[in-house]
N, C-alpha and C. Protein backbone atom coordinates (compact mmCIF):
# COMPACT_ATOMS: atom_id res chain seq x y z
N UNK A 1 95.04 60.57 116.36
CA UNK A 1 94.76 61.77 117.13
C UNK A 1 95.83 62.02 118.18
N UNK A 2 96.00 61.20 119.03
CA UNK A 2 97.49 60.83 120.07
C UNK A 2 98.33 61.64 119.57
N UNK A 3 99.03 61.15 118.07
CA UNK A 3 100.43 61.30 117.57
C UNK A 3 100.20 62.85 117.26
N UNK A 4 99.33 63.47 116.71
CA UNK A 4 98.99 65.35 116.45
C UNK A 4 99.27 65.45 117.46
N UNK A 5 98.26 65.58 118.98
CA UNK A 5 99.15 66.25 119.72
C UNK A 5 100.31 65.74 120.84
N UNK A 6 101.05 64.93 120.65
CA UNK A 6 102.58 64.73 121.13
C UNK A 6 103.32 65.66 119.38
N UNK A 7 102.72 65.21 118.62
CA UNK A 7 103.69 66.17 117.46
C UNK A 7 103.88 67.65 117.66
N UNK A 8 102.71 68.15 118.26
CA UNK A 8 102.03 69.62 118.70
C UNK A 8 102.78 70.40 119.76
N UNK A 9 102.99 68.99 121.15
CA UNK A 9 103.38 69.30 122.12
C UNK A 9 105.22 69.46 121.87
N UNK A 10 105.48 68.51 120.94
CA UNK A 10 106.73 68.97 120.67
C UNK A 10 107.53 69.86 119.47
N UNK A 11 106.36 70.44 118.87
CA UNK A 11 106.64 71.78 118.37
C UNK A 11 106.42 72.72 119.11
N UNK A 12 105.55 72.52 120.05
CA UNK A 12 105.36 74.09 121.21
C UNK A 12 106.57 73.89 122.28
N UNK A 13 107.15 73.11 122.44
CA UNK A 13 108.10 72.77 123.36
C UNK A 13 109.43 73.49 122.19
N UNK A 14 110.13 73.10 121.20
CA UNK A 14 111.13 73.60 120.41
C UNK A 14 110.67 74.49 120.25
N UNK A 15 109.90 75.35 119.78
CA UNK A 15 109.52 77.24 119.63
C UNK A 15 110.07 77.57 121.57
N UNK A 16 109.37 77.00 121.94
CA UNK A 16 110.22 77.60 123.58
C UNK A 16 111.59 77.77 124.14
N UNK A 17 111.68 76.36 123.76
CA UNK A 17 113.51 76.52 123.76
C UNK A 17 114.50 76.86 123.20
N UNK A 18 114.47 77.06 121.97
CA UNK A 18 115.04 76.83 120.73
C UNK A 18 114.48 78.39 120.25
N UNK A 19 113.09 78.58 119.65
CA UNK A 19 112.84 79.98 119.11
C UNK A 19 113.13 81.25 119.37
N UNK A 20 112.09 80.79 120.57
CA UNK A 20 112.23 81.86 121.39
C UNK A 20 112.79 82.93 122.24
N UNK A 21 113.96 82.49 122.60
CA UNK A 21 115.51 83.14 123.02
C UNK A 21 116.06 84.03 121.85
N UNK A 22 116.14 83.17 120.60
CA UNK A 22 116.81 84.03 119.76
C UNK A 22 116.33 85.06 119.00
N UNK A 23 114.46 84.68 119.16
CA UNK A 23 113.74 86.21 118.70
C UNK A 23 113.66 87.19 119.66
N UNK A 24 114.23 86.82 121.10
CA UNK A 24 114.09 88.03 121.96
C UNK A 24 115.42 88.57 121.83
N UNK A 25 116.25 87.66 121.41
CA UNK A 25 117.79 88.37 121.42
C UNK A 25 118.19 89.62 120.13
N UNK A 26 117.11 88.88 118.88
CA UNK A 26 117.17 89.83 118.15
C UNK A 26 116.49 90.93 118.64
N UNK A 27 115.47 90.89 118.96
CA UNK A 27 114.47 91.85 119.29
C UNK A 27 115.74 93.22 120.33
N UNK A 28 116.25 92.42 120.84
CA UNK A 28 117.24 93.58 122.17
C UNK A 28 118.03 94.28 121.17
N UNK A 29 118.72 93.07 120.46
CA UNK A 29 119.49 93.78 119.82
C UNK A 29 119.54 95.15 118.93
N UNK A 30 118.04 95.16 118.15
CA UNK A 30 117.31 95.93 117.29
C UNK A 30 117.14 97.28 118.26
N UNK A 31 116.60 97.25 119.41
CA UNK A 31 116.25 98.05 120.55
C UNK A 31 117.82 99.11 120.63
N UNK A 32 118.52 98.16 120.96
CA UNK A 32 120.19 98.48 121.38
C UNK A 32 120.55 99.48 120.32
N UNK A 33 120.50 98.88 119.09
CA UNK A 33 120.79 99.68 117.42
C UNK A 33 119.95 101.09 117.65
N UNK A 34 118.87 101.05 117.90
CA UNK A 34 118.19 102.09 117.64
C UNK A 34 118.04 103.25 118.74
N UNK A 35 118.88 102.57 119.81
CA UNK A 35 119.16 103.71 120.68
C UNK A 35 120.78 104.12 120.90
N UNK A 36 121.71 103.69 119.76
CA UNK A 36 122.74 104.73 119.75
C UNK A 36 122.91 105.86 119.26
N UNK A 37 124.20 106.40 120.31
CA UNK A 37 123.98 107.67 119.77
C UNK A 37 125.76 108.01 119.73
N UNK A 38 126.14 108.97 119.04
CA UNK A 38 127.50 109.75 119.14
C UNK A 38 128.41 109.60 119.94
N UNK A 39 129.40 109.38 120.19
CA UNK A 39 130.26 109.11 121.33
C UNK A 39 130.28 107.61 121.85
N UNK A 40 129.23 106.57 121.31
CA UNK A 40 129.37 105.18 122.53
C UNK A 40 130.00 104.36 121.76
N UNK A 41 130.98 103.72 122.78
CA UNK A 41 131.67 102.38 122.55
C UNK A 41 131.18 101.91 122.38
N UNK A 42 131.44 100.91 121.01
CA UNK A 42 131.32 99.89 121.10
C UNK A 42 131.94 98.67 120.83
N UNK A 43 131.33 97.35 120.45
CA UNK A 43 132.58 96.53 119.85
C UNK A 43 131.85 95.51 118.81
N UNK A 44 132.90 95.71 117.68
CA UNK A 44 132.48 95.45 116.37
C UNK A 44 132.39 93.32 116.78
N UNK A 45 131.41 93.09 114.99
CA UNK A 45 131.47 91.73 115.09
C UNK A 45 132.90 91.45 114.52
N UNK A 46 133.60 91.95 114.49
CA UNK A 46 135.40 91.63 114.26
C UNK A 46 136.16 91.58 115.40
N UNK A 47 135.29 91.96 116.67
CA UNK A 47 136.51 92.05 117.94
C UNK A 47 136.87 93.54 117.88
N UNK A 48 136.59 94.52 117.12
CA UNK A 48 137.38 95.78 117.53
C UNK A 48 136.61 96.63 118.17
N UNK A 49 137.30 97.50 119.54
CA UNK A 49 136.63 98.18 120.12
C UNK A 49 136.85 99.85 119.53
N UNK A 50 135.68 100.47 119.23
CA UNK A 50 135.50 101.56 118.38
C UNK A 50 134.48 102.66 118.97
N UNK A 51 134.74 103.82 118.61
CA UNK A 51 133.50 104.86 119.07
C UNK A 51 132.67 105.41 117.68
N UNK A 52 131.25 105.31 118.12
CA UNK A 52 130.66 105.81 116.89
C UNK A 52 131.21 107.18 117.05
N UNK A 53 131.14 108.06 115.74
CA UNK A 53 131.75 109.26 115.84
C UNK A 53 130.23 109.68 114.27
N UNK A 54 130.04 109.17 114.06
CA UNK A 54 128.79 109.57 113.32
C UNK A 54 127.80 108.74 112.78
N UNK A 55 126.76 108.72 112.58
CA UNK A 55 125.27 108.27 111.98
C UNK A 55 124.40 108.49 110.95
N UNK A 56 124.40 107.79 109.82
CA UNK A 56 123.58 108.32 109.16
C UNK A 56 122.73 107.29 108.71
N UNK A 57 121.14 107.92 108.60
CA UNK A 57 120.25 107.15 107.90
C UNK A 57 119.77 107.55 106.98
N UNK A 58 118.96 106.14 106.15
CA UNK A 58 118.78 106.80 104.71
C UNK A 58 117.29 105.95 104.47
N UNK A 59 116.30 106.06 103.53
CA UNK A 59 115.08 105.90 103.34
C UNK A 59 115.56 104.56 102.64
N UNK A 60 116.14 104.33 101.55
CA UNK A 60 116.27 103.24 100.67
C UNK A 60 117.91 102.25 101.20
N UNK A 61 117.96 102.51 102.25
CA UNK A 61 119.34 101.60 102.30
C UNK A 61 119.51 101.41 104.18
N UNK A 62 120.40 100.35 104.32
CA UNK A 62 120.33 100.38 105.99
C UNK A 62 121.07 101.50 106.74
N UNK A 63 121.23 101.51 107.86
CA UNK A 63 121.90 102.72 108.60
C UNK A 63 123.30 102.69 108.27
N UNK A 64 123.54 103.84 108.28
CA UNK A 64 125.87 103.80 108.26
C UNK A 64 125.90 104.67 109.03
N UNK A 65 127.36 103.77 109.73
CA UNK A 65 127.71 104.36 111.25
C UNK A 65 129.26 104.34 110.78
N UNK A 66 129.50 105.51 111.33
CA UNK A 66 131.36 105.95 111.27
C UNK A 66 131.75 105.61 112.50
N UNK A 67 132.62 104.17 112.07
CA UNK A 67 133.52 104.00 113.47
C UNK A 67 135.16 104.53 113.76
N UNK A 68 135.53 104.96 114.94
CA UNK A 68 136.72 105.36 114.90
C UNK A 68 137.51 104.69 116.09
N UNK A 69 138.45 103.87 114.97
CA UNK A 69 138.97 102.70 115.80
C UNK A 69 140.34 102.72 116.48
N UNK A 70 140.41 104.38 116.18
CA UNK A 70 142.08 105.03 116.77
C UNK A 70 141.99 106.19 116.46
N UNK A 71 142.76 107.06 117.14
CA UNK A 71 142.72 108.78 116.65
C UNK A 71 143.31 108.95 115.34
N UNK A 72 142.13 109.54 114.45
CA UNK A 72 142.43 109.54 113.05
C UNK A 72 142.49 108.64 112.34
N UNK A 73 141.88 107.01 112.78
CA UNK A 73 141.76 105.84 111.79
C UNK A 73 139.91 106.07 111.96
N UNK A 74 139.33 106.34 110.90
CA UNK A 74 137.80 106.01 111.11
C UNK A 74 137.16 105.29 109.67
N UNK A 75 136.50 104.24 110.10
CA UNK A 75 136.23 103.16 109.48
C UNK A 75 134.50 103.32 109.36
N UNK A 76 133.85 103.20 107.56
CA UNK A 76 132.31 103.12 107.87
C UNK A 76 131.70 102.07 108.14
N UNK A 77 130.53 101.35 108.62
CA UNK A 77 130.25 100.22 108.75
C UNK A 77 128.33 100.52 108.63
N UNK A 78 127.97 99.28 108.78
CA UNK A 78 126.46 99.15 109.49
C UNK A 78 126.09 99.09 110.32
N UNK A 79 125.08 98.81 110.71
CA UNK A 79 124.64 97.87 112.20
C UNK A 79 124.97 96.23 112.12
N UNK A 80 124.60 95.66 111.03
CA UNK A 80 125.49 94.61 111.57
C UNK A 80 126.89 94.32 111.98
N UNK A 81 127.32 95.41 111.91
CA UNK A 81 128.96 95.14 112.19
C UNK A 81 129.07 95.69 113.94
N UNK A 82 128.21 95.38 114.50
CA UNK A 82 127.62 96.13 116.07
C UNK A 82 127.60 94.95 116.79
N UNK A 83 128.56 94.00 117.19
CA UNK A 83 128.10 92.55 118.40
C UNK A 83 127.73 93.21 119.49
N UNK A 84 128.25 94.25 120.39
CA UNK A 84 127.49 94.80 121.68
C UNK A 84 128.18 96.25 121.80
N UNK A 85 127.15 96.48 122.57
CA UNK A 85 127.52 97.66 123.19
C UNK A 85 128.27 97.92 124.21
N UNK A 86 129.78 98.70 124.52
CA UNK A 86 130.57 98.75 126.04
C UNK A 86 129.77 99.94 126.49
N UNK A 87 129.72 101.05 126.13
CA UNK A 87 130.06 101.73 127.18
C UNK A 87 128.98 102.84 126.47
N UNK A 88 127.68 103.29 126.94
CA UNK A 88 126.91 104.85 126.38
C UNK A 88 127.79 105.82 126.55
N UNK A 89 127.48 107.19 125.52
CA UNK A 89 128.30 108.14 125.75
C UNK A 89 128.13 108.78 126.74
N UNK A 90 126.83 108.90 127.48
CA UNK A 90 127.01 109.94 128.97
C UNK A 90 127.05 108.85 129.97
N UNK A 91 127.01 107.84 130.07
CA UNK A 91 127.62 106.72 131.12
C UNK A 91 128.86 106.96 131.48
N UNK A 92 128.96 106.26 133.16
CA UNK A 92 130.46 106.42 133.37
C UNK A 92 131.03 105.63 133.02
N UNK A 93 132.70 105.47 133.35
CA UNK A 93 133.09 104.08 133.09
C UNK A 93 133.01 102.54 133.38
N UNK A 94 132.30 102.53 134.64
CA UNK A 94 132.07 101.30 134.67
C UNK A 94 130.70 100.90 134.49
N UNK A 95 130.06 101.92 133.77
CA UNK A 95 128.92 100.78 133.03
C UNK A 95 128.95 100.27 131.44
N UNK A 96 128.82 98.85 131.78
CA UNK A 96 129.30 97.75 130.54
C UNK A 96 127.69 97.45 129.97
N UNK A 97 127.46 97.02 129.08
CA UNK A 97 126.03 96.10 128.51
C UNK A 97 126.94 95.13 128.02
N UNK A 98 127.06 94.17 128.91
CA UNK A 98 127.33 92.90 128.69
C UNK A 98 125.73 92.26 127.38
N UNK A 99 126.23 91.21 126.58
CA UNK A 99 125.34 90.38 125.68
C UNK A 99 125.29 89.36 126.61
């Protein structure tokens, strides 16, 4: 009986430390995705800093986002290709969303 709950106590202890951070991190992240819009910096999981310049969603497939990673280079991607967000489009410049 002992050994259940120390086994118990140290599965509720690893879901705390360990789980739990990274389902809230997804969770932001998902939040973050679903509130861009046209115009915001951002910066890809490659390191490149890019502006969405368009959005599209679709019923049977994930979102595609047109990034434009220089005047007249524009590149399509997903949301996973999204590590954070710099800069909203009606924000000024010095607001960052640091991860």
């Amino acid at each position: 009986m002992q050994e259940i709950l120390i086994l118990l106590a140290v599965m509720g202890a690893f879901y705390f430390i360990l789980l739990r951070p990274v389902i809230n991190q997804q969770k932001q992240q998902r939040r973050d995705i679903s509130s861009l819009h046209v115009g915001d910096e951002v910066m890809t999981s490659g390191g490149f800093f890019a502006t969405v310049t368009e959005i599209n969603t679709f019923e049977d497939r994930p979102m595609e986002i047109l990034f434009e990673l220089a005047p007249g280079l524009e590149v399509r991607g997903n949301t996973n290709a999204i590590a954070n967000i710099v800069r909203r489009s009606g924000a000024g410049d010095t607001e960052v969303f640091p991860r």
